[in-house]
N, C-alpha and C. Protein backbone atom coordinates (compact mmCIF):
# COMPACT_ATOMS: atom_id res chain seq x y z
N UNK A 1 98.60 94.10 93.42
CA UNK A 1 98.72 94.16 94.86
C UNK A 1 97.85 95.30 95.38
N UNK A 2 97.11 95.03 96.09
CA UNK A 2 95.73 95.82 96.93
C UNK A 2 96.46 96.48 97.96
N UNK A 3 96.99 98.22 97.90
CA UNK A 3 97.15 99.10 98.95
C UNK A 3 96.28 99.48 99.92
N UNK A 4 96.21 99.53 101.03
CA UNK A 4 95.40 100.28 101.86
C UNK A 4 95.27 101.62 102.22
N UNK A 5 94.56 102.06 102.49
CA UNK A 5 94.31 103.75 103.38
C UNK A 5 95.10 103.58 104.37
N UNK A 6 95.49 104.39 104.77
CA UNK A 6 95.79 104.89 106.13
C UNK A 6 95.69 106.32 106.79
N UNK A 7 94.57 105.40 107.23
CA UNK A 7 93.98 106.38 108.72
C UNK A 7 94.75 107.02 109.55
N UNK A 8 94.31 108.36 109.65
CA UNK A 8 95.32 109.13 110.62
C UNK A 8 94.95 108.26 112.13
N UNK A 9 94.29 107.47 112.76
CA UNK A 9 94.22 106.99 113.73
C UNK A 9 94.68 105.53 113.61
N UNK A 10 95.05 105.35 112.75
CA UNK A 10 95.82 104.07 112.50
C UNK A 10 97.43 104.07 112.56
N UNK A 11 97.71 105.65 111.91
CA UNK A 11 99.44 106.00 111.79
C UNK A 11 99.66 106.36 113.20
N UNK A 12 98.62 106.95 113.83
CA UNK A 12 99.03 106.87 115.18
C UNK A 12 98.30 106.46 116.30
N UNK A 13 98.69 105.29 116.71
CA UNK A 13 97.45 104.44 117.82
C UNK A 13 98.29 105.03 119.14
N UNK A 14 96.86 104.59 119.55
CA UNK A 14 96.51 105.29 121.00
C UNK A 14 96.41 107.05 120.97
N UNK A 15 96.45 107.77 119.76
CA UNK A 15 96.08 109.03 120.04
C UNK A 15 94.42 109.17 119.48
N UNK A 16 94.11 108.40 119.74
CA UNK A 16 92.46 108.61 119.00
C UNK A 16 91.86 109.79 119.41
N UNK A 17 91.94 109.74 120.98
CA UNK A 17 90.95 110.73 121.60
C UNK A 17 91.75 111.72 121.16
N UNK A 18 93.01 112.13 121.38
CA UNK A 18 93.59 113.75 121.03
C UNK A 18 93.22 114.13 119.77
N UNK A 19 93.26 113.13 118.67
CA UNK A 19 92.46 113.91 117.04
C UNK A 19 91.34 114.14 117.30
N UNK A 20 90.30 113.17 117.59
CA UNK A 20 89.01 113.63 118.15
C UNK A 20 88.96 114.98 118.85
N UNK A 21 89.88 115.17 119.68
CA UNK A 21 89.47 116.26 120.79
C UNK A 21 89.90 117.63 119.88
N UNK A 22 91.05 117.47 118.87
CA UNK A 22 91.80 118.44 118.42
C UNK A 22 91.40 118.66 116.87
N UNK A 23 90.13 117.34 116.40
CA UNK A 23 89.16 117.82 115.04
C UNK A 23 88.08 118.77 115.63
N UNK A 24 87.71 118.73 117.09
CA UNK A 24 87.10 119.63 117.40
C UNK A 24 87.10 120.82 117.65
N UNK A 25 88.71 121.01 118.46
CA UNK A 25 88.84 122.51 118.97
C UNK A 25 89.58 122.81 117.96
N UNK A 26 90.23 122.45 116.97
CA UNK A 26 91.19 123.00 115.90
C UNK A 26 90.61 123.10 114.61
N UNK A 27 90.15 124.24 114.03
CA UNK A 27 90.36 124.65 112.49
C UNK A 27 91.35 124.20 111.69
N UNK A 28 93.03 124.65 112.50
CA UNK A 28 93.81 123.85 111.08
C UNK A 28 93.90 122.85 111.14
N UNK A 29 93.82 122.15 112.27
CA UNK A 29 94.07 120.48 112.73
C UNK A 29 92.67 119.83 111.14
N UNK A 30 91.89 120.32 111.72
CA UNK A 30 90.52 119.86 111.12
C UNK A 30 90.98 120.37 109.38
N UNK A 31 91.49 121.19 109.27
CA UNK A 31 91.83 121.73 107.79
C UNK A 31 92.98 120.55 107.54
N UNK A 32 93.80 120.39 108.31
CA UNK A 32 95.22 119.58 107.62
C UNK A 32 94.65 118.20 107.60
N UNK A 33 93.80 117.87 108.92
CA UNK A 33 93.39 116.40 108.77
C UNK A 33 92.65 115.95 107.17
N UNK A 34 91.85 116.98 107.02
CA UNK A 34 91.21 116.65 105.74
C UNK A 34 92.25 116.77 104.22
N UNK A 35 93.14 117.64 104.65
CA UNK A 35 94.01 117.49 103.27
C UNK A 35 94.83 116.00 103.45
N UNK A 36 95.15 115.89 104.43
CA UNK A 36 95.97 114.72 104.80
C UNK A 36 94.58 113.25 103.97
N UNK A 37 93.81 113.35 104.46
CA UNK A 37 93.30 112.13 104.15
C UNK A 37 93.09 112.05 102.69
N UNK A 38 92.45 113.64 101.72
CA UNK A 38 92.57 113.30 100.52
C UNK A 38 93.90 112.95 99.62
N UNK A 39 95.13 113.41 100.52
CA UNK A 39 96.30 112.81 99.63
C UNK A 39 96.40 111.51 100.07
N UNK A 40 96.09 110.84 101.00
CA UNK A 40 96.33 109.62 101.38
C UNK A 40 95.74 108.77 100.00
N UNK A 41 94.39 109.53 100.13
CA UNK A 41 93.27 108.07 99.06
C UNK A 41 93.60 108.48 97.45
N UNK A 42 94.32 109.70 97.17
CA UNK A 42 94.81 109.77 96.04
C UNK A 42 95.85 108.83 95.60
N UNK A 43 96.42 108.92 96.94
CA UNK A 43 97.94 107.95 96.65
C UNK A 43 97.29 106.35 96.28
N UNK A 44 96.48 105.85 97.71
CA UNK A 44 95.47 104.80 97.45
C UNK A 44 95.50 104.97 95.80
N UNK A 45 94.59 105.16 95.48
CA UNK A 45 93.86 105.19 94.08
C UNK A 45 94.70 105.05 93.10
N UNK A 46 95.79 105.52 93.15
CA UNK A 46 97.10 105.84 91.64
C UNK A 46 97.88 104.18 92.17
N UNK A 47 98.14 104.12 93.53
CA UNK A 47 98.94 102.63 93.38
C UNK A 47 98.06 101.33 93.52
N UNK A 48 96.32 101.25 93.78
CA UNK A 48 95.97 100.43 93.14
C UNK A 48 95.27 100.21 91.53
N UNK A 49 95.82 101.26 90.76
CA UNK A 49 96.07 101.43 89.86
C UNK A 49 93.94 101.46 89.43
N UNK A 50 93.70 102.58 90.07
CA UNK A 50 92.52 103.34 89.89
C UNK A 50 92.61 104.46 89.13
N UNK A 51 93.48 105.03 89.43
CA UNK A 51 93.63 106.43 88.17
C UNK A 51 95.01 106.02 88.26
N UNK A 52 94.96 106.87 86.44
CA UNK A 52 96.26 107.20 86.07
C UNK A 52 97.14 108.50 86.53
N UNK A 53 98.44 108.28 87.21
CA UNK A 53 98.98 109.42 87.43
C UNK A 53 100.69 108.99 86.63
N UNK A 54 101.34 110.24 86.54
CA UNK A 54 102.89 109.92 86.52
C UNK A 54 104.08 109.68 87.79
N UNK A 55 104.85 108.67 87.49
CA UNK A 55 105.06 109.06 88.69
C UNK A 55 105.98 109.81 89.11
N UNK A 56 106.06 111.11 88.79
CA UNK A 56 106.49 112.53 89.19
C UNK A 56 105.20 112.84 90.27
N UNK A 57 104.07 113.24 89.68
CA UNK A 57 103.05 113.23 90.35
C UNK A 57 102.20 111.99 91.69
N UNK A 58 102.91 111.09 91.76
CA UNK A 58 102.75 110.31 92.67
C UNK A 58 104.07 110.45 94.05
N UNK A 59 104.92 110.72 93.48
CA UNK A 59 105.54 111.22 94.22
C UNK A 59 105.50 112.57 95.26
N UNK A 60 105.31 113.61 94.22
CA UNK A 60 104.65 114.56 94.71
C UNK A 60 103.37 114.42 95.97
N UNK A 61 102.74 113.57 95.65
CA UNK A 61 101.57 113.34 96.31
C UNK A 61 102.13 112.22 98.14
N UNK A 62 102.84 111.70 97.78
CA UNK A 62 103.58 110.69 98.84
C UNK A 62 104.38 112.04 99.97
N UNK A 63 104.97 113.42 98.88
CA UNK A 63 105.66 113.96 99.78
C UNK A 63 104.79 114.91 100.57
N UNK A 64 103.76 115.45 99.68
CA UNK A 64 102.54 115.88 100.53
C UNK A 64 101.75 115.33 101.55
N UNK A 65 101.71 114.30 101.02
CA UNK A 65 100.96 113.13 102.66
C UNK A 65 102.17 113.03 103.98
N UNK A 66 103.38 112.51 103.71
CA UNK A 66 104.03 112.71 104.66
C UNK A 66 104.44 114.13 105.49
N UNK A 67 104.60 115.60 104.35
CA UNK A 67 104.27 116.64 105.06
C UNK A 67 103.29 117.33 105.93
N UNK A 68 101.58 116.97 105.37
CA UNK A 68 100.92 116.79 105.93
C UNK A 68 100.85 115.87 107.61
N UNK A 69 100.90 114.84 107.32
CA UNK A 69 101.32 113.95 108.72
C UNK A 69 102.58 114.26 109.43
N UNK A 70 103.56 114.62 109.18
CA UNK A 70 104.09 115.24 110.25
C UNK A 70 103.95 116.92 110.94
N UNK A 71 103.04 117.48 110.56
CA UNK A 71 102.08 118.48 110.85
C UNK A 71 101.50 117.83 111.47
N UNK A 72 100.39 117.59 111.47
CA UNK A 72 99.51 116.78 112.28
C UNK A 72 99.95 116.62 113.26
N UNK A 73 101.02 114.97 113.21
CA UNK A 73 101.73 114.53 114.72
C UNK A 73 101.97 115.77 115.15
N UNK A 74 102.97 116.86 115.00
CA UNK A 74 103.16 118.11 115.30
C UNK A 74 102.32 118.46 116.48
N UNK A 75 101.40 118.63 116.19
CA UNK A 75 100.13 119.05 116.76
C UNK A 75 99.46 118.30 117.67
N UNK A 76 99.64 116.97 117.65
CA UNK A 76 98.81 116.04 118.47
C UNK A 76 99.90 115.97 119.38
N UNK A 77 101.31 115.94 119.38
CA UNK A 77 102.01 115.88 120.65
C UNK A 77 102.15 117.31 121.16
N UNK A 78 101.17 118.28 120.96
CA UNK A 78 101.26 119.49 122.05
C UNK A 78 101.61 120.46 121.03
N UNK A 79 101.74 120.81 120.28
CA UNK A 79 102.29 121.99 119.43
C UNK A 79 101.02 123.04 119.12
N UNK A 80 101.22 124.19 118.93
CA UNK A 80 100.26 125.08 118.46
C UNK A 80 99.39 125.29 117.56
N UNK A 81 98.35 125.35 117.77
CA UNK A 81 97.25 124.57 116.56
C UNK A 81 96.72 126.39 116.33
């Protein structure tokens, strides 16, 4: 079964322009967005069974993407960047 990415502008539609606006004026926005996306395609990669991980370590990685993304949202609904 073929997993997909998910795009931080996909987890949250209709905020396109605020990441756009807030990859620009924000360092950590722009710092978390990028950690956020490499745990995303890690996760990608281990559940379409591209690399090998355990899944202790896939887990791990699922709780980091969701910590990551709710940072983010954090931030895109008005919070302090």
């Amino acid at each position: 079964m073929h997993i997909d990415h998910h795009p931080l502008a996909a987890e949250f539609p209709g905020e396109q322009d605020k990441i756009h606006q807030l990859k620009q004026d924000s360092a950590r926005f722009t710092r978390l967005f990028i950690d956020y996306e490499q745990a995303d395609k890690a996760v990608v990669r281990i559940e379409n069974e591209l690399e090998a991980a355990s899944d202790v370590e896939l887990e791990r990685l699922k709780k980091t993407r969701l910590a990551l993304k709710d940072e983010l949202y954090r931030l895109i609904r008005g919070g302090v960047s």
